[in-house]
N, C-alpha and C. Protein backbone atom coordinates (compact mmCIF):
# COMPACT_ATOMS: atom_id res chain seq x y z
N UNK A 1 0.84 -1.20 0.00
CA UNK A 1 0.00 0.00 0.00
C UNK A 1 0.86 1.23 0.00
N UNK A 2 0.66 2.22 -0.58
CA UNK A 2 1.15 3.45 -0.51
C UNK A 2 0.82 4.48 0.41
N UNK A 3 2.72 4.73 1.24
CA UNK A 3 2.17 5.28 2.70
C UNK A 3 2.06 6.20 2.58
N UNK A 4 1.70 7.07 1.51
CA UNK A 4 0.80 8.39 1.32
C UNK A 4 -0.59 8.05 1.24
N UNK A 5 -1.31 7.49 0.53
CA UNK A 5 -2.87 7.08 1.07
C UNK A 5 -2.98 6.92 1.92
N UNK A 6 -1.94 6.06 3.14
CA UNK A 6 -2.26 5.23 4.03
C UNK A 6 -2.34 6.42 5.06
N UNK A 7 -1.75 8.00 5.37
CA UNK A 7 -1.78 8.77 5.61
C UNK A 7 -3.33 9.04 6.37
N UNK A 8 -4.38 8.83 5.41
CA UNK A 8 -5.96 9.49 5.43
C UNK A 8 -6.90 7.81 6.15
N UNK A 9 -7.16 8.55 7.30
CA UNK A 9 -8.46 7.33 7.53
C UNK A 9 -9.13 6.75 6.77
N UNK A 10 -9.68 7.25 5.47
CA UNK A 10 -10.55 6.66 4.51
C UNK A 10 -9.86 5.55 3.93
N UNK A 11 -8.98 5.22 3.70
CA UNK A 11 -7.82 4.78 2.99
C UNK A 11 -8.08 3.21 3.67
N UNK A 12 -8.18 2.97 5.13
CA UNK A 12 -8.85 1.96 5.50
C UNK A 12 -10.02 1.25 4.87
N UNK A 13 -11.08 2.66 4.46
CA UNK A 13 -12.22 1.75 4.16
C UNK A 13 -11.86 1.57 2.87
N UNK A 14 -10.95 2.43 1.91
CA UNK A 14 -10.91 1.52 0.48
C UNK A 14 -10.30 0.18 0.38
N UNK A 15 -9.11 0.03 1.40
CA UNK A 15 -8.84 -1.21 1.40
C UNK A 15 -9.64 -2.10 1.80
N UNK A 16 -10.47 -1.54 2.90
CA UNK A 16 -11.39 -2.88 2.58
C UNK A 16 -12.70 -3.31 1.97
N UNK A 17 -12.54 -2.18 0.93
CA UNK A 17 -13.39 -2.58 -0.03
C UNK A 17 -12.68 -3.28 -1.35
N UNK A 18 -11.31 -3.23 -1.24
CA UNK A 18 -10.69 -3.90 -2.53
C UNK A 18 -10.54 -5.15 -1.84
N UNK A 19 -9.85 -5.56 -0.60
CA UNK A 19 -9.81 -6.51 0.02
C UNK A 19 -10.18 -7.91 -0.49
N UNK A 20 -9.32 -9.11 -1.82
CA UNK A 20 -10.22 -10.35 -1.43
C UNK A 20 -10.77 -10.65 -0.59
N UNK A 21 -11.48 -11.83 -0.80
CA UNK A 21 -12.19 -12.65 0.40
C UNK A 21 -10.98 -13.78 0.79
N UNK A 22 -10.18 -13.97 0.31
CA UNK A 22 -9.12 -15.09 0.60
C UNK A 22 -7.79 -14.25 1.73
N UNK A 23 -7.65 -13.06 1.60
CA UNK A 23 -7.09 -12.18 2.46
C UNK A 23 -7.33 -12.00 3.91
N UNK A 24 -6.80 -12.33 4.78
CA UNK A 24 -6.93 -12.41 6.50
C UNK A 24 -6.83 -10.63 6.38
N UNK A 25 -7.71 -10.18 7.48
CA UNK A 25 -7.66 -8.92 7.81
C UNK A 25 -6.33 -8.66 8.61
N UNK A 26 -5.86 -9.23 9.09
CA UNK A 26 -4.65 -8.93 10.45
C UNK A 26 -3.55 -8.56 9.19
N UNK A 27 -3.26 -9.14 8.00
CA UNK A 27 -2.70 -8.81 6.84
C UNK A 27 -2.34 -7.83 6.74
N UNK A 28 -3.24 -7.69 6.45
CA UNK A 28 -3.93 -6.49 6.05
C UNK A 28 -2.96 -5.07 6.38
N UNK A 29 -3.94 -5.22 7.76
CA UNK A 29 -3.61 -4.19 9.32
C UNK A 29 -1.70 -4.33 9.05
N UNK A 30 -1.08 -5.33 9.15
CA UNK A 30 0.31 -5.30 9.18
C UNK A 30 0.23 -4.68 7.91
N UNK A 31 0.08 -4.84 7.33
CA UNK A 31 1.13 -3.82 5.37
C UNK A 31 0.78 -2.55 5.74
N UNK A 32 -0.28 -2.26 6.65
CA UNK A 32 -0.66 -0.89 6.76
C UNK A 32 -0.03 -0.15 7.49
N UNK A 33 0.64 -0.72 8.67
CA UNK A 33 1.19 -0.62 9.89
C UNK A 33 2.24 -0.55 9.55
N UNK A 34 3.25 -1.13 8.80
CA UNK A 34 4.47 -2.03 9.12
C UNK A 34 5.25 -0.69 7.37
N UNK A 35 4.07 -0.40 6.17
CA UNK A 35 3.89 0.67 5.34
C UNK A 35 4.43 2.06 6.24
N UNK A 36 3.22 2.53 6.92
CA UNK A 36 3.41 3.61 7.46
C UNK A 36 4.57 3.92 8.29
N UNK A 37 4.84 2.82 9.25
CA UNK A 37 6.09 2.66 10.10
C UNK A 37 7.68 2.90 9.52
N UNK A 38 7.73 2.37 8.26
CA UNK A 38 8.79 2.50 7.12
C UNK A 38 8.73 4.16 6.73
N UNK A 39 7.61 4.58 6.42
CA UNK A 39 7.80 5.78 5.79
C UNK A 39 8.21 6.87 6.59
N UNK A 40 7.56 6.86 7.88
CA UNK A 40 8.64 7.53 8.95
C UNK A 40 9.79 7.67 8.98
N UNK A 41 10.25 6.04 9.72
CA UNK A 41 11.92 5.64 9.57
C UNK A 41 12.43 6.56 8.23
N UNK A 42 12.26 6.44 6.90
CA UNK A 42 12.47 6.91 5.61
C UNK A 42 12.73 8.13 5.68
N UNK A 43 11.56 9.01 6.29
CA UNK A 43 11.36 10.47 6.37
C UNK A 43 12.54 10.94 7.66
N UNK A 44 12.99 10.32 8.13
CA UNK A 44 14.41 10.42 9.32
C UNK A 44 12.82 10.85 10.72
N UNK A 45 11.84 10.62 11.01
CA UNK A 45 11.57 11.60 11.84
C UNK A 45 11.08 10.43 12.91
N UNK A 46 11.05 10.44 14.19
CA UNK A 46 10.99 9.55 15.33
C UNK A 46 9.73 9.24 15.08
N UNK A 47 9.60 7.83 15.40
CA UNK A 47 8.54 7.16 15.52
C UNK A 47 7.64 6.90 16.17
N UNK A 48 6.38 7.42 16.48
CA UNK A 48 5.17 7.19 17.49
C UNK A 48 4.41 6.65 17.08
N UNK A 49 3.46 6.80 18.22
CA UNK A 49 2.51 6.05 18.05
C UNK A 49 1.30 6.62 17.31
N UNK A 50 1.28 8.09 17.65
CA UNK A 50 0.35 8.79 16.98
C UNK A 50 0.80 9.66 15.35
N UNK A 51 1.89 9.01 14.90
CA UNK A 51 2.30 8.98 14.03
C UNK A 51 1.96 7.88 13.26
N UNK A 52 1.82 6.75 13.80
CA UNK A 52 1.80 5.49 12.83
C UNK A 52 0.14 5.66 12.87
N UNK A 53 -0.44 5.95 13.52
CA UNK A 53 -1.69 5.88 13.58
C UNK A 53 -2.39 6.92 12.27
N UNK A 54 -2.15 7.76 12.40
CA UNK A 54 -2.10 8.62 11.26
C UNK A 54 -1.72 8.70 9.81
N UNK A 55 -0.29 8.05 9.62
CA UNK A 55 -0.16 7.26 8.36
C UNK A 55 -0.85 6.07 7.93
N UNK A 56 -1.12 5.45 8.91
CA UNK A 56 -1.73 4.19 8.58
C UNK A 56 -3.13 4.32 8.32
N UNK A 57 -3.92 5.23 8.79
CA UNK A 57 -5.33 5.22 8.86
C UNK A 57 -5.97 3.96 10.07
N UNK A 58 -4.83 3.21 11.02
CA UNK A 58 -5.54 2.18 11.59
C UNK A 58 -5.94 2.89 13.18
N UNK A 59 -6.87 2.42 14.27
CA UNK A 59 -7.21 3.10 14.90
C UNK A 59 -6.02 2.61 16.02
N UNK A 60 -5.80 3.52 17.28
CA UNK A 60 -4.72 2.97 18.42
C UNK A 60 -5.24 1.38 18.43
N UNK A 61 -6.29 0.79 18.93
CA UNK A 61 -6.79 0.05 19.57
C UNK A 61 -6.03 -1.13 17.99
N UNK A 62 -6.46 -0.79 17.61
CA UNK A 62 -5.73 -1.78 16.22
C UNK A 62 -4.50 -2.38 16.34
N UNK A 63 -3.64 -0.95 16.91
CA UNK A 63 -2.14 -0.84 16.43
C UNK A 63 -1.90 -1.43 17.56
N UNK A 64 -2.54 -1.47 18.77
CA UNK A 64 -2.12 -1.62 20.26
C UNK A 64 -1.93 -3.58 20.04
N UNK A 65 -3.24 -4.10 19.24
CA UNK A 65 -3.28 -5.56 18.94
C UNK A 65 -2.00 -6.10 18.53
N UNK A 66 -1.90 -5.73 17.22
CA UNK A 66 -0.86 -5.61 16.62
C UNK A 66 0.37 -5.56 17.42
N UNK A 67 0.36 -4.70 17.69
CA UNK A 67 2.14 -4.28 18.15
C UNK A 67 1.92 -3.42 19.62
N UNK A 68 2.14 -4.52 20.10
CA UNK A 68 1.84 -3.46 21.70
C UNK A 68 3.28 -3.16 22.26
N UNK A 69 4.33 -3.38 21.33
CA UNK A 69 5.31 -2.54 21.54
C UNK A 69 5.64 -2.01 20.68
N UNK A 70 6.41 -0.84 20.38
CA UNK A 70 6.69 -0.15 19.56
C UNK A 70 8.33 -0.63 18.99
N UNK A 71 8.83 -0.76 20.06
CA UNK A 71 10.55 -2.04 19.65
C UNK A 71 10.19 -2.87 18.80
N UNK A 72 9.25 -3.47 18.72
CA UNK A 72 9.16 -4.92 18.18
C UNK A 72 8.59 -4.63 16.35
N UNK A 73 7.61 -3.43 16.31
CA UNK A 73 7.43 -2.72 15.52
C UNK A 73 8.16 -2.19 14.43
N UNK A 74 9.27 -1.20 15.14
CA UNK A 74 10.16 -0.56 14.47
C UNK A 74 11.31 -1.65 13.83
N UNK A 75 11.63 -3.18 14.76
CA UNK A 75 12.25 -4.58 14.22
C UNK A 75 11.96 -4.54 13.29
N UNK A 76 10.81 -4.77 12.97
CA UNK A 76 9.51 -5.30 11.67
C UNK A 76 10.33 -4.48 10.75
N UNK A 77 9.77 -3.31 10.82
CA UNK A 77 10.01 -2.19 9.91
C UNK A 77 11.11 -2.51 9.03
N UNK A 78 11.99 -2.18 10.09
CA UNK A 78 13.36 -2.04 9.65
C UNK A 78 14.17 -3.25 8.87
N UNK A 79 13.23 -4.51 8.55
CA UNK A 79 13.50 -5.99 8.00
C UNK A 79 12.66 -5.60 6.78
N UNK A 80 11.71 -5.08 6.39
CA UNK A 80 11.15 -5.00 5.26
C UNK A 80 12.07 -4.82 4.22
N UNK A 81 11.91 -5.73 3.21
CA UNK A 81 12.73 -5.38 2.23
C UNK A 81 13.92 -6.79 2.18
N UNK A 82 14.39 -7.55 3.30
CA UNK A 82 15.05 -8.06 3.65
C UNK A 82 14.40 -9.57 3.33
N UNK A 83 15.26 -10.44 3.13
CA UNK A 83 14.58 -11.90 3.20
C UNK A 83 15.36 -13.23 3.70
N UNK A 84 14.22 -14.02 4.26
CA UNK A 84 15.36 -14.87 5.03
C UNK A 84 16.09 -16.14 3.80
N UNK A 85 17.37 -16.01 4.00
CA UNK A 85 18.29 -16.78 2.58
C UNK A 85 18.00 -18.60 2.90
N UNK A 86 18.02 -19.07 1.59
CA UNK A 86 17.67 -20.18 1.61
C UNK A 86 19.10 -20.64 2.23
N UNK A 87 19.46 -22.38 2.20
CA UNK A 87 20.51 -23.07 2.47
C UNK A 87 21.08 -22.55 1.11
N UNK A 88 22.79 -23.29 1.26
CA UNK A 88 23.82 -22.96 0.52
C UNK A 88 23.25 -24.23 -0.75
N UNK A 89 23.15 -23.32 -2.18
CA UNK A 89 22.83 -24.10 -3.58
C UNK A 89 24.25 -25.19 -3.68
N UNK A 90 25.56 -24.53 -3.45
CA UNK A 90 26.64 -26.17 -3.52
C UNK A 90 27.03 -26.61 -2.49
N UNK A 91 26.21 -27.36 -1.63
CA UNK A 91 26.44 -28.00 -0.45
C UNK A 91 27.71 -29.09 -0.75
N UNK A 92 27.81 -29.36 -2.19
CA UNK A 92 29.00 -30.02 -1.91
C UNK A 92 30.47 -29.33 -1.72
N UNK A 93 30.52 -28.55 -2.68
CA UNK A 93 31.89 -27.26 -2.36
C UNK A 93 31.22 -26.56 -1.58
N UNK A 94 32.16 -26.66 -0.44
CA UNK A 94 31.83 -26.15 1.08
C UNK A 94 31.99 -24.23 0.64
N UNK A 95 33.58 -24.24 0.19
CA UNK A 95 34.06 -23.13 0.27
C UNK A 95 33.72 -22.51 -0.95
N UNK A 96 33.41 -23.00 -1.95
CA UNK A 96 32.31 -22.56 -3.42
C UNK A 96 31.28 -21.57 -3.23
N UNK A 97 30.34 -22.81 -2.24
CA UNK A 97 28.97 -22.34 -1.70
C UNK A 97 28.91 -20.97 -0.94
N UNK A 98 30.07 -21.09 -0.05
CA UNK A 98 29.78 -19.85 1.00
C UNK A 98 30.53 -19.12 0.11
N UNK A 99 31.08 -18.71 -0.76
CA UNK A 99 31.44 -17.53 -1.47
C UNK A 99 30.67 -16.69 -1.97
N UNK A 100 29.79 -18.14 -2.77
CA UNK A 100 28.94 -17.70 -3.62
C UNK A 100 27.59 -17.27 -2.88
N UNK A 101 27.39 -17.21 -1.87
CA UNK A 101 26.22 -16.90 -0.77
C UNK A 101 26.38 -15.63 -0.18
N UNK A 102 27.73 -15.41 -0.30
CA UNK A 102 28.44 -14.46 0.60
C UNK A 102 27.90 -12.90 -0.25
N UNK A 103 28.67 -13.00 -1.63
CA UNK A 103 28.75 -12.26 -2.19
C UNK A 103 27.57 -12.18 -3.29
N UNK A 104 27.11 -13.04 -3.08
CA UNK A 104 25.21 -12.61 -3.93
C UNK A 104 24.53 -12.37 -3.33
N UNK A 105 24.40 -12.49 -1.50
CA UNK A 105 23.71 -11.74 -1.24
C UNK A 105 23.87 -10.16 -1.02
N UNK A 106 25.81 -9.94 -1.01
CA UNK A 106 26.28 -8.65 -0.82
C UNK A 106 25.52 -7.78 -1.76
N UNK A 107 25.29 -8.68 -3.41
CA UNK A 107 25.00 -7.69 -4.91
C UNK A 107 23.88 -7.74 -4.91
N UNK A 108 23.14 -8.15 -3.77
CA UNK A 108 20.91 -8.27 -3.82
C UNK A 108 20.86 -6.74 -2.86
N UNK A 109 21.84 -6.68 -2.33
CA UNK A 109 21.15 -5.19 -1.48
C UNK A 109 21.57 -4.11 -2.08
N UNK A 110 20.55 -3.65 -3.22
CA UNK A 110 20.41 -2.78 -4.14
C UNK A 110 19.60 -1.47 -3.75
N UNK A 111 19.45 -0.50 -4.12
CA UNK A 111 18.53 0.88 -3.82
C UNK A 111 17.30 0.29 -3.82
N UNK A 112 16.75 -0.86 -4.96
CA UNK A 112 15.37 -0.98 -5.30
C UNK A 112 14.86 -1.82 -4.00
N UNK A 113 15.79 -2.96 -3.43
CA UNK A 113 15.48 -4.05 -2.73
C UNK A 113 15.25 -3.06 -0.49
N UNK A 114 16.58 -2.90 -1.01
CA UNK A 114 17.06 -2.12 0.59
C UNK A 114 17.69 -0.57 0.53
N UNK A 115 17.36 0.34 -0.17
CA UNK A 115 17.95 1.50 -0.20
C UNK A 115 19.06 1.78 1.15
N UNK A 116 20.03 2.64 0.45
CA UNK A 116 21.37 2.51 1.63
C UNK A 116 21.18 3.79 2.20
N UNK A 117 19.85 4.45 2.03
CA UNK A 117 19.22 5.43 3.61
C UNK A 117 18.60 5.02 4.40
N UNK A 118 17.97 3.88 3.85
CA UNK A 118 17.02 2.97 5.05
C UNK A 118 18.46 1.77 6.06
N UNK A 119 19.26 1.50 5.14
CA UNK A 119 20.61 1.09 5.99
C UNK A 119 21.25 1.59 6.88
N UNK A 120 21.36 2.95 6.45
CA UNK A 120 22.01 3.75 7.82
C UNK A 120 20.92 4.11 8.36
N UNK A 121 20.11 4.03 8.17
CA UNK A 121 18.85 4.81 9.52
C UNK A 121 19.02 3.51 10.43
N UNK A 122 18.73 2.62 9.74
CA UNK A 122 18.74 0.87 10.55
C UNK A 122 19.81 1.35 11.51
N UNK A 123 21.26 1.13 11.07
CA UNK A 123 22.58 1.28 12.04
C UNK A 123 22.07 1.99 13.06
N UNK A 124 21.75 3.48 12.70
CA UNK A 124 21.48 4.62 13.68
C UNK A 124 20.40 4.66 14.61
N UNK A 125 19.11 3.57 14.41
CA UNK A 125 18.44 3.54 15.36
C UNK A 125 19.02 2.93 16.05
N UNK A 126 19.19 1.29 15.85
CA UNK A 126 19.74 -0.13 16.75
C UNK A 126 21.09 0.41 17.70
N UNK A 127 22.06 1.55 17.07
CA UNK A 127 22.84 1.91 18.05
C UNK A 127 22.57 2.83 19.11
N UNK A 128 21.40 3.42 19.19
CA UNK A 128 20.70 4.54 19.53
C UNK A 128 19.97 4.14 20.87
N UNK A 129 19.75 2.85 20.38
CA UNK A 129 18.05 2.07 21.18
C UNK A 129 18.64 0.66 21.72
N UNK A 130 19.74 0.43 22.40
CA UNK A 130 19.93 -1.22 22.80
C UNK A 130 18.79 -1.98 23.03
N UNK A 131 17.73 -1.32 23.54
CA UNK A 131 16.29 -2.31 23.44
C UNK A 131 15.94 -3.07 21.79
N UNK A 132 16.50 -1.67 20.97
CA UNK A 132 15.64 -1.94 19.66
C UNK A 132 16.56 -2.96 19.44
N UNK A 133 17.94 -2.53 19.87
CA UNK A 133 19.57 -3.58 18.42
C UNK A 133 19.24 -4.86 19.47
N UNK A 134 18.52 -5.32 20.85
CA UNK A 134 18.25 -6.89 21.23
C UNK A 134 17.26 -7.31 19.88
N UNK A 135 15.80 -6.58 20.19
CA UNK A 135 14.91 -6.88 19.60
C UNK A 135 15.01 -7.41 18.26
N UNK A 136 15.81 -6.44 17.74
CA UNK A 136 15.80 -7.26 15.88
C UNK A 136 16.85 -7.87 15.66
N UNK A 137 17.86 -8.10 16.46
CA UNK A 137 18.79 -9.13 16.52
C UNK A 137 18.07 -10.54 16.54
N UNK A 138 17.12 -10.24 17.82
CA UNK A 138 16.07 -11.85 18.31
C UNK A 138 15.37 -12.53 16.88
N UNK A 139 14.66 -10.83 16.49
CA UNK A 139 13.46 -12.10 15.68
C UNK A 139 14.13 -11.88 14.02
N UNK A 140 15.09 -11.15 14.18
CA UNK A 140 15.75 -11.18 12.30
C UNK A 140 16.96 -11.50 12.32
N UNK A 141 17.91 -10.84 12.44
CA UNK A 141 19.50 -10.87 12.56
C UNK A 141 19.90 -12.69 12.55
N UNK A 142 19.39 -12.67 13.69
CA UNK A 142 20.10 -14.00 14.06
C UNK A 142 19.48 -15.19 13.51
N UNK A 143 18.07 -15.33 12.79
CA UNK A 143 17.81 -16.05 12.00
C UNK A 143 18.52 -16.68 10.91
N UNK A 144 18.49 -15.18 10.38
CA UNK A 144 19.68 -15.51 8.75
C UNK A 144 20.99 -15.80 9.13
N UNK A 145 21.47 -16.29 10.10
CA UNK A 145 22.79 -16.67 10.05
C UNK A 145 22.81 -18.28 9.75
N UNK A 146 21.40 -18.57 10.14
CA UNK A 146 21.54 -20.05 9.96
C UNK A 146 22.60 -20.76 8.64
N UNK A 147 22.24 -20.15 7.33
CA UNK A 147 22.42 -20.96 5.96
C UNK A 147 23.87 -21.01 6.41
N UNK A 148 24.75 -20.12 6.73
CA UNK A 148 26.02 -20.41 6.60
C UNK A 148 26.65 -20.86 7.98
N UNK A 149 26.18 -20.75 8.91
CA UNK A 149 26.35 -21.72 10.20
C UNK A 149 26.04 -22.94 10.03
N UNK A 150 24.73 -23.50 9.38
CA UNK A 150 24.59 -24.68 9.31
C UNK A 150 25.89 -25.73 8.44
N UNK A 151 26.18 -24.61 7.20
CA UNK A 151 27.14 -25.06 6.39
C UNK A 151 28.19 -25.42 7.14
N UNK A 152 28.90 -24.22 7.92
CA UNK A 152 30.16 -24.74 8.63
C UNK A 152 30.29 -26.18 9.68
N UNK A 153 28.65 -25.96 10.18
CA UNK A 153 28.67 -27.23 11.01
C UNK A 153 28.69 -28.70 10.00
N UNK A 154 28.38 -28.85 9.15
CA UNK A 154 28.54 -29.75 8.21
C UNK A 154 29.65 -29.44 7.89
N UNK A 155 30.55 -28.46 7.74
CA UNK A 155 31.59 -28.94 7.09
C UNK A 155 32.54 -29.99 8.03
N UNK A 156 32.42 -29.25 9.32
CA UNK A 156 32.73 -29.62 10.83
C UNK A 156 33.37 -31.22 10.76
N UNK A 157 31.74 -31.61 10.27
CA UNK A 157 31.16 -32.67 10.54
C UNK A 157 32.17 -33.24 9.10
N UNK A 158 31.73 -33.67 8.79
CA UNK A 158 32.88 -33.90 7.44
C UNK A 158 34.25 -33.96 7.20
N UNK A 159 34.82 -33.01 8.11
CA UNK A 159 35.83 -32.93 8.16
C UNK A 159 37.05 -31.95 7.71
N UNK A 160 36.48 -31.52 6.71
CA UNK A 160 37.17 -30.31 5.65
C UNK A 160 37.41 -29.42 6.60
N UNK A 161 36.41 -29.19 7.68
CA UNK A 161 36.97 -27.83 8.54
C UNK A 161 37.35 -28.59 10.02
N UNK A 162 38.28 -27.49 10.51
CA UNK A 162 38.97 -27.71 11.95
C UNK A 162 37.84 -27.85 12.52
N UNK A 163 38.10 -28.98 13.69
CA UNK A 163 37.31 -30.07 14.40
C UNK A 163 36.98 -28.95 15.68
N UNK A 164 37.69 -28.12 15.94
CA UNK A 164 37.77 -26.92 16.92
C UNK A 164 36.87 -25.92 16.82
N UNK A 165 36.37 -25.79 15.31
CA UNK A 165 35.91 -24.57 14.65
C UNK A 165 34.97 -23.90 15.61
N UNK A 166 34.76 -22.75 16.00
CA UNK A 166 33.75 -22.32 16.63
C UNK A 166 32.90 -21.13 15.30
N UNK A 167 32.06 -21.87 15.44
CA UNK A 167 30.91 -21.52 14.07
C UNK A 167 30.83 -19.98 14.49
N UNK A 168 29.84 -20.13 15.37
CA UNK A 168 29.36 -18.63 16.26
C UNK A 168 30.24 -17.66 15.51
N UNK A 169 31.47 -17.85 16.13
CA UNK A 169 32.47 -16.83 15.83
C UNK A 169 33.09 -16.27 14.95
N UNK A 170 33.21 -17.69 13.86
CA UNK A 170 33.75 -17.58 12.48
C UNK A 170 32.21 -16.23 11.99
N UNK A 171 31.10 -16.88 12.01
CA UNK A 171 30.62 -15.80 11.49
C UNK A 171 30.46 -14.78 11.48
N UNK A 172 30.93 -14.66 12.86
CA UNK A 172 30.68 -12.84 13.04
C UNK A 172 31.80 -12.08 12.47
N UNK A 173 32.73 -12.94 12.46
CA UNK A 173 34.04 -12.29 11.56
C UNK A 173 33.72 -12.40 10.20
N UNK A 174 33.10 -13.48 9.63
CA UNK A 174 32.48 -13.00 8.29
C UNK A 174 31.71 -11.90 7.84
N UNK A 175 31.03 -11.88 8.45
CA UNK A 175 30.16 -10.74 8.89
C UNK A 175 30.67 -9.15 9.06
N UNK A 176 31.86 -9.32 9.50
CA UNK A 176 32.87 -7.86 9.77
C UNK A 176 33.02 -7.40 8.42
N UNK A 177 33.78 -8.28 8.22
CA UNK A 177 34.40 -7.55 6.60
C UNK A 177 33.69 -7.20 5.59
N UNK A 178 32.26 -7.84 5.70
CA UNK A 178 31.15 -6.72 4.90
C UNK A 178 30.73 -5.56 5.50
N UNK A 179 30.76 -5.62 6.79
CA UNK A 179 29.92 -4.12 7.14
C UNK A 179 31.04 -3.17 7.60
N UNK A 180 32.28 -3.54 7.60
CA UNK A 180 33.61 -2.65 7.44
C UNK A 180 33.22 -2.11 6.57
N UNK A 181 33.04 -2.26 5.40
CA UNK A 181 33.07 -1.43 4.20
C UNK A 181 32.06 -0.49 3.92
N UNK A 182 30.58 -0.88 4.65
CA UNK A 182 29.54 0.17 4.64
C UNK A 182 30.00 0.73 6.18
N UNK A 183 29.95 0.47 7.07
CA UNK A 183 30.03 1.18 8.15
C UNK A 183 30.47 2.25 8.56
N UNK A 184 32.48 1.26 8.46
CA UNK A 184 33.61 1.89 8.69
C UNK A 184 34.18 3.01 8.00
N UNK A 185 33.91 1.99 6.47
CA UNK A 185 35.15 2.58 4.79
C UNK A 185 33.82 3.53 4.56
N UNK A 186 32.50 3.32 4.85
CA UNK A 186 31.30 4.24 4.12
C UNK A 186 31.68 3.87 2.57
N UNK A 187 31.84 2.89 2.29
CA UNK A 187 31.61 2.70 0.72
C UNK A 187 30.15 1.37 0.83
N UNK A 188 30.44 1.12 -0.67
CA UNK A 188 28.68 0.40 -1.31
C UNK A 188 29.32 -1.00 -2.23
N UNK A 189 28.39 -1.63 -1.90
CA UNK A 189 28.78 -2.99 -2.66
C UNK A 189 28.57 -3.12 -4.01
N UNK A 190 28.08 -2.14 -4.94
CA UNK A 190 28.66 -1.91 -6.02
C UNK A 190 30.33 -1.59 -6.42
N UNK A 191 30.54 -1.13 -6.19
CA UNK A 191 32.37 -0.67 -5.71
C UNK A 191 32.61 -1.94 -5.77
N UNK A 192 33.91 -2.50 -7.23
CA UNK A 192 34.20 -3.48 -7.13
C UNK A 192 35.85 -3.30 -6.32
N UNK A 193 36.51 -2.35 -6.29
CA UNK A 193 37.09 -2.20 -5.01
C UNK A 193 36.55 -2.75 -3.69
N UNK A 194 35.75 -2.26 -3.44
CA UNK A 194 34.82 -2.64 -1.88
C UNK A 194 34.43 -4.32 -2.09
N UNK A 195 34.18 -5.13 -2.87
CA UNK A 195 33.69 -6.69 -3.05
C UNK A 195 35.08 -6.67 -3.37
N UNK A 196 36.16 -6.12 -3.93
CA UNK A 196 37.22 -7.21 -3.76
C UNK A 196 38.15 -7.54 -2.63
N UNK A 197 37.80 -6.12 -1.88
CA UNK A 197 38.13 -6.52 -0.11
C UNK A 197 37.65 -8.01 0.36
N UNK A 198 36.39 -7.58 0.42
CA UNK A 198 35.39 -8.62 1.20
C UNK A 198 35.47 -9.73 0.06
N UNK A 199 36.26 -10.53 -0.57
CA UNK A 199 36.61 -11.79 -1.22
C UNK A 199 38.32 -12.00 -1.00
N UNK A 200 38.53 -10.76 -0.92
CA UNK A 200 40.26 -11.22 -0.14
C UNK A 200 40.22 -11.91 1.46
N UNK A 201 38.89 -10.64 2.17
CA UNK A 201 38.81 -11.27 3.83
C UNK A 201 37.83 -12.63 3.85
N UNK A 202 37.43 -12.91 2.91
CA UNK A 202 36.54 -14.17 3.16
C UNK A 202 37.98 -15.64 2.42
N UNK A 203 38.91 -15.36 1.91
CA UNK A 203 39.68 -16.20 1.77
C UNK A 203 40.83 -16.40 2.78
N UNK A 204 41.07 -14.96 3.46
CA UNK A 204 42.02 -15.43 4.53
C UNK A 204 41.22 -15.92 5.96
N UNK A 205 39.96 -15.90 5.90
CA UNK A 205 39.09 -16.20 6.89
C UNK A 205 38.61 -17.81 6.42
N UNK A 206 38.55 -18.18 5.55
CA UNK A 206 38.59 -19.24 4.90
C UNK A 206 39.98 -20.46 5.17
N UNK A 207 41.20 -19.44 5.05
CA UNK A 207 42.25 -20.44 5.41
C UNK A 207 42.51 -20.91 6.99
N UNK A 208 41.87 -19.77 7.72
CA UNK A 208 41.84 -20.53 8.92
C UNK A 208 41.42 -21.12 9.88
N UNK A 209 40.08 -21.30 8.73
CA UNK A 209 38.64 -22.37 9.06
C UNK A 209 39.52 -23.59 8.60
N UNK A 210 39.68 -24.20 7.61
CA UNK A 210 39.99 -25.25 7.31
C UNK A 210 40.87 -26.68 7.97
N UNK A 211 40.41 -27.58 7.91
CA UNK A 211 41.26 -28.21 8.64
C UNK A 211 43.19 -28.34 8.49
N UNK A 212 43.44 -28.11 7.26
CA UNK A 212 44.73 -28.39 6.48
C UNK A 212 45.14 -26.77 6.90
N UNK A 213 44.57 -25.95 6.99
CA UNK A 213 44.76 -24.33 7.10
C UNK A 213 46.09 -23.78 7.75
């Protein structure tokens, strides 16, 4: 929905006059909610309650159902756009797979998918709000780590990687050397400078996963 309609109370009743019949209302209420909540974040301006209420056209009592916290809310928000990654496509090349996982998902976060103002607003709330950076760590962050944790633990298991390996950890160091480059360097993963960092640090991070390493 467009969080300029979604702006005007009426905007409710057109949706639910376009509304299939195969469509759950609570749906609904979230694209409306979760719409308006984004366009804030977007607009840089703090997030309320009588703000979302207003973009959204939904009433408090709605929003209160919904999201009776506003942390858990602004989580939401701030994942839109985002998706959780399947397992690794060459489970047989261990170190193939996670390259190729690594760095396609680096070239999916595009302006159209995740714009890199809604990225730094993300950074700047979660560092802002330790309530918020638990919250969307819980129900997003730490989800998507699975595909390539699971990988390492199979590799583990297999053998190819050190019997020692501590997964946890390896990833978060994987994890560094991409957001060094937006964070730290403030560059963009277009920049094939910037991806050829983060394929140099994923090979020396690579050699000392391995068991032979």
């Amino acid at each position: 929905m467009d969080a300029g309609a979604a702006a005007h109370p009426a905007a409710g009743k057109d949706a639910e006059t376009r509304r299939g019949p195969g469509r759950p209302r609570t749906e609904e209420l979230d694209g409306q909610i979760l719409a308006a909540t984004l366009a804030i974040i977007d607009a840089d301006e703090a997030v309320t309650v009588s703000r979302v209420v207003d973009r959204s056209g939904v009433s408090r009592a709605a929003l209160y159902r919904r999201w009776p916290s506003m942390t858990t809310l602004i989580a939401a928000a701030l994942d839109v756009g985002r998706t959780m990654p399947a397992p690794l496509a060459n489970a047989e090349d261990l170190r193939a797979g996670m390259f190729e996982f690594l760095m396609g998902a680096s070239a999916e976060l595009d302006e159209t998918s995740y714009p890199d103002q809604r990225f730094r607003q993300r950074i700047r709330l979660v560092m802002s709000d330790r309530a918020l950076q638990q919250a969307y760590w819980e129900s997003h962050v730490s989800v998507r780590r699975s595909p390539i944790e699971d990988a390492l633990r199979a590799g583990v298991a297999a053998g190819s990687l050190r019997a020692d390996l501590d997964v946890e950890a390896c990833f978060d160091l994987i994890a560094g050397i991409f957001y060094y480059q937006l964070v730290v360097r403030g560059d963009r993963f277009d920049n094939p400078a910037a991806r050829a960092r983060c394929r140099a640090g994923l090979e020396v991070a690579w050699r000392g996963m391995t068991s032979d390493g």
